[in-house]
N, C-alpha and C. Protein backbone atom coordinates (compact mmCIF):
# COMPACT_ATOMS: atom_id res chain seq x y z
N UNK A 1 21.22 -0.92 -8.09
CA UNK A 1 19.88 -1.14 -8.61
C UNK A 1 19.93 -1.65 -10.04
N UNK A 2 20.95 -1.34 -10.75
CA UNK A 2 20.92 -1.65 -12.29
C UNK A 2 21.44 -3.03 -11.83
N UNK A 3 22.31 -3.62 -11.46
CA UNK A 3 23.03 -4.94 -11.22
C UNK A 3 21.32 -5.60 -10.78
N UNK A 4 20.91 -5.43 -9.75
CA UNK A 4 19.60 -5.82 -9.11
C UNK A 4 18.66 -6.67 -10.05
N UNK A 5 18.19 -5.34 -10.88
CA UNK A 5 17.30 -5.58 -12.23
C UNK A 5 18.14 -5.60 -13.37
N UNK A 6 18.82 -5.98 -13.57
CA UNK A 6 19.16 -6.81 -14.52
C UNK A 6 19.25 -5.78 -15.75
N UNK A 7 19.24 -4.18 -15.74
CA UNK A 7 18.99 -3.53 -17.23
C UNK A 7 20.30 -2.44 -16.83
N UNK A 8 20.61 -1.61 -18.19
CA UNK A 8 21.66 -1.09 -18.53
C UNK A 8 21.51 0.48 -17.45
N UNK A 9 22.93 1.12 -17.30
CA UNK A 9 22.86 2.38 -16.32
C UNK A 9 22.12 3.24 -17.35
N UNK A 10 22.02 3.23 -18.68
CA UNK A 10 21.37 4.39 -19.50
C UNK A 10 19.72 3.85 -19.76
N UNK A 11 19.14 2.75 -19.27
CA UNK A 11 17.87 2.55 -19.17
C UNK A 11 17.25 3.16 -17.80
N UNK A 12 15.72 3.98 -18.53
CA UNK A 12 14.80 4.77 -17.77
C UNK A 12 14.38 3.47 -16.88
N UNK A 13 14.39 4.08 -15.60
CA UNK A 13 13.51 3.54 -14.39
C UNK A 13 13.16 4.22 -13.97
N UNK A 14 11.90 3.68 -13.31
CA UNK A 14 11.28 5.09 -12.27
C UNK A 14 11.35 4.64 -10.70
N UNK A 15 11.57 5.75 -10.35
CA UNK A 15 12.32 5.77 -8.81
C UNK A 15 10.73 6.13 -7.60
N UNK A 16 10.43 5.53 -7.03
CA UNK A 16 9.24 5.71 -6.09
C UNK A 16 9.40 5.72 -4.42
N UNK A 17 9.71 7.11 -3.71
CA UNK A 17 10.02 6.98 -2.19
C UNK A 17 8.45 7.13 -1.49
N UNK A 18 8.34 6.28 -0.95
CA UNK A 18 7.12 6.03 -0.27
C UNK A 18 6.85 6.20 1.69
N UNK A 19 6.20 6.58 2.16
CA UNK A 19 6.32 5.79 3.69
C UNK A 19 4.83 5.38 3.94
N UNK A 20 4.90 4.42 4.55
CA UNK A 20 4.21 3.81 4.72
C UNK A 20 3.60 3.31 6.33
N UNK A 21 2.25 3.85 6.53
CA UNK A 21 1.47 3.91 8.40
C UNK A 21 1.10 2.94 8.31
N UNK A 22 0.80 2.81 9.51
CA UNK A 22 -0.14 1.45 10.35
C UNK A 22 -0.96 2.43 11.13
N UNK A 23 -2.32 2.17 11.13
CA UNK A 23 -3.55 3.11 11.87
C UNK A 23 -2.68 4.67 12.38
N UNK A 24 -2.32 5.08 11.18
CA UNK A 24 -2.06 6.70 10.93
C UNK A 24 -0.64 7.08 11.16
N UNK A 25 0.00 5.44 12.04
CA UNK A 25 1.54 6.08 12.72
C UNK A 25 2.72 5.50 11.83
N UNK A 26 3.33 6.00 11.39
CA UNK A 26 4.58 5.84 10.31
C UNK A 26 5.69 4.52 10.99
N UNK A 27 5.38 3.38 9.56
CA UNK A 27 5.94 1.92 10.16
C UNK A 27 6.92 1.84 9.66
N UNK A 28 7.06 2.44 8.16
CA UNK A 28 8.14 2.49 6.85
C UNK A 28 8.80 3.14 5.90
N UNK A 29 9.60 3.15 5.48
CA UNK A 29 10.04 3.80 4.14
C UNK A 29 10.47 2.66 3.37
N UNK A 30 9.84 3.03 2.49
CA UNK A 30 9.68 1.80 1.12
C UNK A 30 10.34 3.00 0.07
N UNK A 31 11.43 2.53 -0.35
CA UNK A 31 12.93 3.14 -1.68
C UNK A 31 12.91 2.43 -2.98
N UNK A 32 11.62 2.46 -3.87
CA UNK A 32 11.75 1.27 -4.71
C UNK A 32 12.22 1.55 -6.36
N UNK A 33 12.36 1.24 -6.88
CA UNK A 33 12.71 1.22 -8.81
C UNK A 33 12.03 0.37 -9.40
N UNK A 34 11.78 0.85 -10.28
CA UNK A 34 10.61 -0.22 -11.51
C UNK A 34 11.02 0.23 -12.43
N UNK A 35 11.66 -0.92 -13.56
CA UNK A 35 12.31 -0.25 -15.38
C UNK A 35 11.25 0.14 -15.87
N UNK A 36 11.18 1.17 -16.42
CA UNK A 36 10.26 1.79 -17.34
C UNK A 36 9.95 0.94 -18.26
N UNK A 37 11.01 0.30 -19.23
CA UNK A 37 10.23 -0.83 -20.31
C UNK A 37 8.99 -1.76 -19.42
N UNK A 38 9.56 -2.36 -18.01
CA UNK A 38 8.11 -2.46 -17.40
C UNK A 38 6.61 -2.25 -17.70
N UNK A 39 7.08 -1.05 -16.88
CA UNK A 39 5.51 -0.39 -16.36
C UNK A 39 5.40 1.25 -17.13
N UNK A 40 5.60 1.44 -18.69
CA UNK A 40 5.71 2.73 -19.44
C UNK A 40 4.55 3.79 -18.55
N UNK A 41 4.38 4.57 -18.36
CA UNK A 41 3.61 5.48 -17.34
C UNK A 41 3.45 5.32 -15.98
N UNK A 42 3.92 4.28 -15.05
CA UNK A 42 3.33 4.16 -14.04
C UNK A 42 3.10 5.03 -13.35
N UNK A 43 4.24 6.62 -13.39
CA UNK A 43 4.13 7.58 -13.13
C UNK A 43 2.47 8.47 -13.02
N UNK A 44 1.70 8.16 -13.55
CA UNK A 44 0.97 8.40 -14.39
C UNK A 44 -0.79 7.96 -13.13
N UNK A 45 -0.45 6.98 -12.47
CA UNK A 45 -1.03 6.31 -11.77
C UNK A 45 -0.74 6.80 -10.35
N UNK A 46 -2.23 6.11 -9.50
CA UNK A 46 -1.87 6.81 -8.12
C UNK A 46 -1.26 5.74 -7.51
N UNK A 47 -0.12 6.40 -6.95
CA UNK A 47 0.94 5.33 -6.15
C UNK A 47 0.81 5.53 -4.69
N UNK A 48 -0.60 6.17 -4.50
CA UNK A 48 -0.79 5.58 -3.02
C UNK A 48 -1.25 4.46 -2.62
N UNK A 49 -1.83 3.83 -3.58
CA UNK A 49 -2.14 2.42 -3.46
C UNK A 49 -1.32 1.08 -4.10
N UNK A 50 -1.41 -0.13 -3.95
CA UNK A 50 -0.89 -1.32 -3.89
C UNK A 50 -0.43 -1.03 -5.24
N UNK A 51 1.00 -0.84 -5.28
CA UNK A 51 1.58 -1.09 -6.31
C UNK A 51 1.84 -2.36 -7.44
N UNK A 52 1.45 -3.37 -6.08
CA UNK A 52 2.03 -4.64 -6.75
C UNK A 52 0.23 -5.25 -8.01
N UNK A 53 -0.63 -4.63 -7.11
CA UNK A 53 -2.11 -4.64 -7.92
C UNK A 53 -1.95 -3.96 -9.38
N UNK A 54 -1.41 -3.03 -9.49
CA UNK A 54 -1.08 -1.86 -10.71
C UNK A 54 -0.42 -2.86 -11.61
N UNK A 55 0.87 -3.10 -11.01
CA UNK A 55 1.83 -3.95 -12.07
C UNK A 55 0.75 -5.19 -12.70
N UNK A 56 0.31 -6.02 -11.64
CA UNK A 56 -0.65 -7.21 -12.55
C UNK A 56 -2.04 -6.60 -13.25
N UNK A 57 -2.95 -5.75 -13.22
CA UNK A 57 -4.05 -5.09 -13.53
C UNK A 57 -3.68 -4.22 -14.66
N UNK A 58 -2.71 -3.47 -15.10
CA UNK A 58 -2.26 -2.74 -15.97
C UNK A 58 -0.94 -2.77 -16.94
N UNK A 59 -0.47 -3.43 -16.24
CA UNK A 59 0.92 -4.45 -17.07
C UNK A 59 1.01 -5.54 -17.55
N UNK A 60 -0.07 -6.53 -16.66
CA UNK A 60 0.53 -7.91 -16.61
C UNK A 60 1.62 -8.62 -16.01
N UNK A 61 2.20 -7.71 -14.93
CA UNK A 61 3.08 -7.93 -14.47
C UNK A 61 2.78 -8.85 -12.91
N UNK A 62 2.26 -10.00 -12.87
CA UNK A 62 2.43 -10.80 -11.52
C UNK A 62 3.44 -11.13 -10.78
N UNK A 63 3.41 -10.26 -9.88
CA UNK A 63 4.80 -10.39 -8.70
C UNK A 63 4.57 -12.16 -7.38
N UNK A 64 5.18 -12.81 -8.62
CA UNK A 64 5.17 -14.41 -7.78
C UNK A 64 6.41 -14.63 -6.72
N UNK A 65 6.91 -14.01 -7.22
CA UNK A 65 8.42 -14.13 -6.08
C UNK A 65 9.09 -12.95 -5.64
N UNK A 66 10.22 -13.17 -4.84
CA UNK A 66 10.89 -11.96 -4.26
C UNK A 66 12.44 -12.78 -3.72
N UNK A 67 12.96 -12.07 -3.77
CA UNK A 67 14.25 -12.55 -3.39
C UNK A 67 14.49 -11.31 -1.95
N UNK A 68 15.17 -11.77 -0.82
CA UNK A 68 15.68 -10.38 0.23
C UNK A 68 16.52 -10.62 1.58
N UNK A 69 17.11 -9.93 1.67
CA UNK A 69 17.64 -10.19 3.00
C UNK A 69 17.41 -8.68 3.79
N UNK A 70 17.15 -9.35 5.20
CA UNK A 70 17.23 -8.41 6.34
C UNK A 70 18.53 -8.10 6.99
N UNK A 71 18.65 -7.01 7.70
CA UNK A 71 19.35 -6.92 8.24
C UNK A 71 19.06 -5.52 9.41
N UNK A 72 19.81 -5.12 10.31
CA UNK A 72 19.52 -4.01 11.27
C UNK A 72 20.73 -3.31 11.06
N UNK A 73 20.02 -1.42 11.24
CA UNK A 73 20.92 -0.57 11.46
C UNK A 73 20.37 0.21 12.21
N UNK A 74 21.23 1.50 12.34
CA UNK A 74 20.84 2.72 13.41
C UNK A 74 20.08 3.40 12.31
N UNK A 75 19.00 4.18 12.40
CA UNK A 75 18.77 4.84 12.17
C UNK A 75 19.41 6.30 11.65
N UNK A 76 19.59 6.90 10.94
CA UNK A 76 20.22 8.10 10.76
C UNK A 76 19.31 9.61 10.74
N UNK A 77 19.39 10.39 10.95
CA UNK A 77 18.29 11.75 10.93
C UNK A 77 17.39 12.08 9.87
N UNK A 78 17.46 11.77 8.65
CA UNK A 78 16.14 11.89 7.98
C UNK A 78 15.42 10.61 8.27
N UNK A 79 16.07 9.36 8.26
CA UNK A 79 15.13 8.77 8.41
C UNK A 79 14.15 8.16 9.55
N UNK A 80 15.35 8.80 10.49
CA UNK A 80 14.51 9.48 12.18
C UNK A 80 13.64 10.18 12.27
N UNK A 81 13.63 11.18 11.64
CA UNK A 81 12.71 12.45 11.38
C UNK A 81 11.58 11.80 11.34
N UNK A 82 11.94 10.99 10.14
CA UNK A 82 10.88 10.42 8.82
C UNK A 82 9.47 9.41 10.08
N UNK A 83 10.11 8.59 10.47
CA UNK A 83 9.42 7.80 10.54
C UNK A 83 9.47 7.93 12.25
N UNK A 84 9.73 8.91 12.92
CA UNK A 84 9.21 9.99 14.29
C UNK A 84 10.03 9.15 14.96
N UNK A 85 11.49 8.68 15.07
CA UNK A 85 11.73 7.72 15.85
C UNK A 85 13.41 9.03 16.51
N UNK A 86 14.04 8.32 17.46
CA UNK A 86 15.14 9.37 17.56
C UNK A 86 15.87 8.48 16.67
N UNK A 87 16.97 9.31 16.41
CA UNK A 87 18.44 8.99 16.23
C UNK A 87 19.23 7.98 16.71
N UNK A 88 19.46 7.32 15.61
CA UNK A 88 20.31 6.09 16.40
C UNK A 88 19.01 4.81 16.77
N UNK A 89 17.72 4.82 16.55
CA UNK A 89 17.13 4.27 16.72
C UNK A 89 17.43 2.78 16.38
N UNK A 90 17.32 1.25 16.61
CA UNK A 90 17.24 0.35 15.61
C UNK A 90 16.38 0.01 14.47
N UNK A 91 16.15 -0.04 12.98
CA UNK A 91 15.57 -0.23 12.09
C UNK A 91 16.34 -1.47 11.68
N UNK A 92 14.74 -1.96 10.84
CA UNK A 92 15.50 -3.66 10.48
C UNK A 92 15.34 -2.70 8.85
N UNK A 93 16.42 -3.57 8.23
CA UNK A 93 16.48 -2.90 6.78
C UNK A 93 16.26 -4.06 5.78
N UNK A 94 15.24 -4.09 4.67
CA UNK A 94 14.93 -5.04 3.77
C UNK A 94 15.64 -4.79 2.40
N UNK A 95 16.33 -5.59 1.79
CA UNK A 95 16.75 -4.85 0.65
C UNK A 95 16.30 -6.51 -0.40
N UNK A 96 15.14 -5.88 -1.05
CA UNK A 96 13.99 -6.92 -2.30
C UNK A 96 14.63 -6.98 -3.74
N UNK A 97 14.42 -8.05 -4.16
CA UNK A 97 14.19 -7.75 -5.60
C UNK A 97 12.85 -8.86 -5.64
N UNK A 98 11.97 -8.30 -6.36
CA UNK A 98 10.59 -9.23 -6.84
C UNK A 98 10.59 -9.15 -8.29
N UNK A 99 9.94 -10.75 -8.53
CA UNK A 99 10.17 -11.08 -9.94
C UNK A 99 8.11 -11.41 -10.37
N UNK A 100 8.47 -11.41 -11.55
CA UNK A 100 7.19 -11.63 -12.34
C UNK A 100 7.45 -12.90 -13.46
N UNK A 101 7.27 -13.78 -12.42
CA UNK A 101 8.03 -14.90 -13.42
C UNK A 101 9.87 -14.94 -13.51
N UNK A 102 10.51 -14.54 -14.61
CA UNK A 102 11.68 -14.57 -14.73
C UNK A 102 12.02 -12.89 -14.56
N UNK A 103 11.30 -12.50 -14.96
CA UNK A 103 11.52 -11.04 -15.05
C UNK A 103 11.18 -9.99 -14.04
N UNK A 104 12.50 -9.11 -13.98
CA UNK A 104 12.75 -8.64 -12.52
C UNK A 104 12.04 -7.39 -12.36
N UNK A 105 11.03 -7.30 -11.65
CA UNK A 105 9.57 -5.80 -11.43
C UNK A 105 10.33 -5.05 -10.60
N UNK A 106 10.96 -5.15 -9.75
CA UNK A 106 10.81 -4.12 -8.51
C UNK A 106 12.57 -4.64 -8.02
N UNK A 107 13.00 -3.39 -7.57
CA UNK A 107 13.94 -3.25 -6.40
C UNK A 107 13.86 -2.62 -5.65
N UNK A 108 13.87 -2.83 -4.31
CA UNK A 108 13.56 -2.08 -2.96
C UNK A 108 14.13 -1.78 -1.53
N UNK A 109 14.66 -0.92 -1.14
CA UNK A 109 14.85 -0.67 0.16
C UNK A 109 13.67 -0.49 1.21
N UNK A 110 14.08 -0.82 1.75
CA UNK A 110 12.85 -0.94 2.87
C UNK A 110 13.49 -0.68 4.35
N UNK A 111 12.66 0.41 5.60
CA UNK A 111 13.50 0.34 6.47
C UNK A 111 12.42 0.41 7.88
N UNK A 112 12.29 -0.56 8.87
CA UNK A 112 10.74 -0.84 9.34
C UNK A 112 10.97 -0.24 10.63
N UNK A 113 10.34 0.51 11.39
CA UNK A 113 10.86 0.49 13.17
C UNK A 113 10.60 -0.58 13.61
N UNK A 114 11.59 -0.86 14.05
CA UNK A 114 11.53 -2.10 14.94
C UNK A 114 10.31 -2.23 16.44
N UNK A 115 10.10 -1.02 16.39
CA UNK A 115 8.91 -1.38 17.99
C UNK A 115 7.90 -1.39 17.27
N UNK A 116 7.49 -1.46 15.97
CA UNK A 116 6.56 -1.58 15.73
C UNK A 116 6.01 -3.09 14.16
N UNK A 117 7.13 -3.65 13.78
CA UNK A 117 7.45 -4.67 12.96
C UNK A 117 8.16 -5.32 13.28
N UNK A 118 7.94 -7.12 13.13
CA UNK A 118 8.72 -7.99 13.64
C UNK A 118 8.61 -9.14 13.00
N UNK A 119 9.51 -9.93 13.02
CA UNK A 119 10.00 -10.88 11.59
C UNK A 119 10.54 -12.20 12.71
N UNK A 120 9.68 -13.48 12.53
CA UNK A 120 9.97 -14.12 13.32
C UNK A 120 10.42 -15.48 12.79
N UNK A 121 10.70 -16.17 13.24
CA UNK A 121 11.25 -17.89 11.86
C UNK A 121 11.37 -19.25 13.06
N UNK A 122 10.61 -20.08 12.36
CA UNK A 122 10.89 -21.44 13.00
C UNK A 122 11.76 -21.96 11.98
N UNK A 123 12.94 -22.61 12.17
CA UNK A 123 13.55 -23.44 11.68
C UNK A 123 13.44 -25.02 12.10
N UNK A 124 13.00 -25.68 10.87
CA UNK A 124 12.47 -27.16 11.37
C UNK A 124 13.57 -28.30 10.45
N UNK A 125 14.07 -29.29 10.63
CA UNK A 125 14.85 -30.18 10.12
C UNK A 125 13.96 -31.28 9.24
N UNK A 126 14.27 -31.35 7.98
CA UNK A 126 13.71 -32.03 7.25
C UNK A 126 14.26 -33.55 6.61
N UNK A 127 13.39 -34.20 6.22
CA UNK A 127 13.73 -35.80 5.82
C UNK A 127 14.88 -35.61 4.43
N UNK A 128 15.24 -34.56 3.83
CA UNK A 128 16.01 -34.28 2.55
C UNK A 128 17.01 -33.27 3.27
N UNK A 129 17.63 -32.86 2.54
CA UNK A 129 19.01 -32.12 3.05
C UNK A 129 19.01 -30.72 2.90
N UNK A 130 17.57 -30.14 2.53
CA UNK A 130 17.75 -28.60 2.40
C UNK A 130 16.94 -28.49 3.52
N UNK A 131 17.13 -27.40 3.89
CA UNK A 131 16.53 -26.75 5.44
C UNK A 131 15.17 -26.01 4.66
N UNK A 132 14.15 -26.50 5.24
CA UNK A 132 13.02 -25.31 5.59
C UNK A 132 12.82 -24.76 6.37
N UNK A 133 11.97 -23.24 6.29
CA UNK A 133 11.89 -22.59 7.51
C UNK A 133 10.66 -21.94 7.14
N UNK A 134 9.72 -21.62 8.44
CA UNK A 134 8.49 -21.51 8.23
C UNK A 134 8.73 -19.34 9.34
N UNK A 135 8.21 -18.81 8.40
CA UNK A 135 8.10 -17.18 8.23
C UNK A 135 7.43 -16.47 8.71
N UNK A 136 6.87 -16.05 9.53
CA UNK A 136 6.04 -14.89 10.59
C UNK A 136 6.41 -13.76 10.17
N UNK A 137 6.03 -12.89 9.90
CA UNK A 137 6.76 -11.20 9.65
C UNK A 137 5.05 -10.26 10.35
N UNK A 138 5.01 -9.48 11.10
CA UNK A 138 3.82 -8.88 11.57
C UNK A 138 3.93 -7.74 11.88
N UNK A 139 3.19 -6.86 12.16
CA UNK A 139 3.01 -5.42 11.85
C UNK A 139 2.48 -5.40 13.69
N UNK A 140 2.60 -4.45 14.17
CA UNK A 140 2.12 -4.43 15.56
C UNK A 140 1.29 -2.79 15.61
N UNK A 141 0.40 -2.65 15.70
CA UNK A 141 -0.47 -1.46 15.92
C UNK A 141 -0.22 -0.42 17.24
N UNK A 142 -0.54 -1.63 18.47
CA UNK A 142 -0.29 -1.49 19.44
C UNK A 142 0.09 -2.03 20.91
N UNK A 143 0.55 -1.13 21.98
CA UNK A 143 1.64 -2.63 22.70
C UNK A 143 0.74 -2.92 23.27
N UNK A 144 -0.15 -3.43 23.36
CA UNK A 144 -0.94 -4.88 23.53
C UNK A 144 -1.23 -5.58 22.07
N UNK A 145 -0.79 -4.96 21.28
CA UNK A 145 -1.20 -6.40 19.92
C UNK A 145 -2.31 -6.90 19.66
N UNK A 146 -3.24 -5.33 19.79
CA UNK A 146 -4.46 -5.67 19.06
C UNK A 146 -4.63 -5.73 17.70
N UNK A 147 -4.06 -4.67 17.25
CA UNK A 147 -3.87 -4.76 16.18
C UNK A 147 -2.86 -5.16 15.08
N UNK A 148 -2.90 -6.50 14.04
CA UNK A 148 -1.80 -7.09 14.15
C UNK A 148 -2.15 -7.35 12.74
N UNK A 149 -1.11 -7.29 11.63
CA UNK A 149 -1.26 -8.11 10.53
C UNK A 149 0.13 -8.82 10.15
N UNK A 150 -0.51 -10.15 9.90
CA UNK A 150 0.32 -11.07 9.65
C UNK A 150 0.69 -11.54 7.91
N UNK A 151 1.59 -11.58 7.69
CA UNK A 151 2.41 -12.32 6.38
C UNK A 151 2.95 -13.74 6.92
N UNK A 152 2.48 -15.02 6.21
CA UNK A 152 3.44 -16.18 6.76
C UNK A 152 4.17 -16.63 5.46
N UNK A 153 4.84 -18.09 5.44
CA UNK A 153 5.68 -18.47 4.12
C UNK A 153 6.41 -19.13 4.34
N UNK A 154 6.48 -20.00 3.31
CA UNK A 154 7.49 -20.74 3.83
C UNK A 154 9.03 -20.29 3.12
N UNK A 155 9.87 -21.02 3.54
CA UNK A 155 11.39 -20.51 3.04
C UNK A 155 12.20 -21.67 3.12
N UNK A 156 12.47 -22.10 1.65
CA UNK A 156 13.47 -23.38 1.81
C UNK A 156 15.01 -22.67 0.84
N UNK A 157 15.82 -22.76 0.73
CA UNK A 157 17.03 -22.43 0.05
C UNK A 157 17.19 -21.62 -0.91
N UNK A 158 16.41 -21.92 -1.88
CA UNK A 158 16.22 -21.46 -3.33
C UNK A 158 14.92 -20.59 -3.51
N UNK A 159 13.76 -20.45 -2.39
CA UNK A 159 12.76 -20.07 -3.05
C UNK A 159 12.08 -19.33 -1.84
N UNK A 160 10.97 -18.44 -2.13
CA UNK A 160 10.40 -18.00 -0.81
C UNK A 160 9.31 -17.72 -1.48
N UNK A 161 8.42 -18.47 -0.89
CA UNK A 161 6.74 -18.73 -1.12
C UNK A 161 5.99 -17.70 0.14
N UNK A 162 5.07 -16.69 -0.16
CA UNK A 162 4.40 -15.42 0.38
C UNK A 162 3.12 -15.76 0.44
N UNK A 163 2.53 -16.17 1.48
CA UNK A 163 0.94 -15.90 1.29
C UNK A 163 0.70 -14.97 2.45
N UNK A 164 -0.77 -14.04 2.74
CA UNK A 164 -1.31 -12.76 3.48
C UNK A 164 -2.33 -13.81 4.41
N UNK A 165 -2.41 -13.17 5.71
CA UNK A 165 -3.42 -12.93 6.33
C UNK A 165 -4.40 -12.20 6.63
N UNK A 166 -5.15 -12.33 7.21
CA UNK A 166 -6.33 -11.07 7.86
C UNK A 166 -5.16 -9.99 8.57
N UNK A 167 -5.32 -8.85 8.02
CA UNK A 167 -4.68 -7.29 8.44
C UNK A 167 -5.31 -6.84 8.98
N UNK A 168 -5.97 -6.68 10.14
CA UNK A 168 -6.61 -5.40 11.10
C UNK A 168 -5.82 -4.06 11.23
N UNK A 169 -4.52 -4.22 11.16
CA UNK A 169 -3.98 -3.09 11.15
C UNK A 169 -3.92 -2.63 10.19
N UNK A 170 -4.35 -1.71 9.08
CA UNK A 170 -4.28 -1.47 7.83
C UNK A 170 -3.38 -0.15 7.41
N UNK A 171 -2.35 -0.62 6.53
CA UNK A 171 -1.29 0.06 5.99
C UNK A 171 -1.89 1.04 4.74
N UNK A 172 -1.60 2.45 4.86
CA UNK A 172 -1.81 3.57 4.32
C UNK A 172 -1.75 3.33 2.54
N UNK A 173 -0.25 2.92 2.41
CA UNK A 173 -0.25 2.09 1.42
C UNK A 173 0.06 0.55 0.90
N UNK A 174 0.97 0.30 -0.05
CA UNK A 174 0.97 -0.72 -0.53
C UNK A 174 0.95 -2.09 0.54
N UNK A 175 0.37 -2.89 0.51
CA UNK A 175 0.20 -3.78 1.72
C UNK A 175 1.20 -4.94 1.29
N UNK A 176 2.29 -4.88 -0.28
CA UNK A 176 2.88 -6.04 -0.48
C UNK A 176 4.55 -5.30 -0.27
């Protein structure tokens, strides 16, 4: 996390374990750090809501980018427990860093059930030599997929552009 954000092992950060529902049923655990030179009190604030609103509304801190890669693991027992799934379950695992401009806000673990979050990608071939790829990531309520909120974006090499959709399924907390 210090390599991540960019600040020294003897600089204060504040450490925030979160989980996070979809219409009441547990989708996530969100593991995040924010440097204190940041956000001085955030502690201080209610962190059941959109964190990323706090940082721009009370800091000035606009979270324009994110850097992350996915990946899948088993599940292990707390975080089976955690998020009501068994043991050994598959979880896709997000590991973020989001920036505010140049400067690095947030580092995050993230770990989603998979029967209930899903991350999808068209890869399309372009007239220049870097690959774009166009980003689906959606929240599933229930197995018919009524309830559904979507994130799209695009994704070319260097950069990953985030815009929101209409959420019917609405997340307990932070929705970014």
């Amino acid at each position: 996390t210090t390599s991540a954000l960019q600040i020294r092992a003897a600089d204060k950060a504040y450490h925030v374990k979160r989980l996070r529902l979809a219409d009441g049923v547990p989708i996530s655990v969100d593991d995040a750090w924010y440097p204190q030179a940041i956000a001085p009190g955030l502690d201080a604030h209610d962190l059941t809501q959109s964190i990323y609103t706090l940082l721009r509304t009370e800091y000035g801190q606009t979270i324009d980018r994110a850097e992350q890669s996915i990946g899948a693991i088993s599940s292990d027992g707390e975080l089976a427990r955690v998020l009501g799934v068994p043991s050994g379950t598959p979880l896709l695992a997000f590991d973020r860093v989001a920036f505010a401009g140049a400067t690095r806000v947030e580092h995050s673990y993230s770990w989603y059930r998979s029967d209930r979050y899903q991350v999808q990608m068209t890869v399309t071939e372009t007239a220049d030599a870097s690959e774009v790829s166009d980003v689906r990531q959606s929240e599933y309520a229930g197995q018919d997929g009524s309830h559904r909120g979507r994130t799209t974006g695009t994704v070319t090499r260097r950069s990953v552009t985030v815009t929101a959709r209409d959420e019917r399924a609405r997340m307990s907390a932070d929705d970014e």
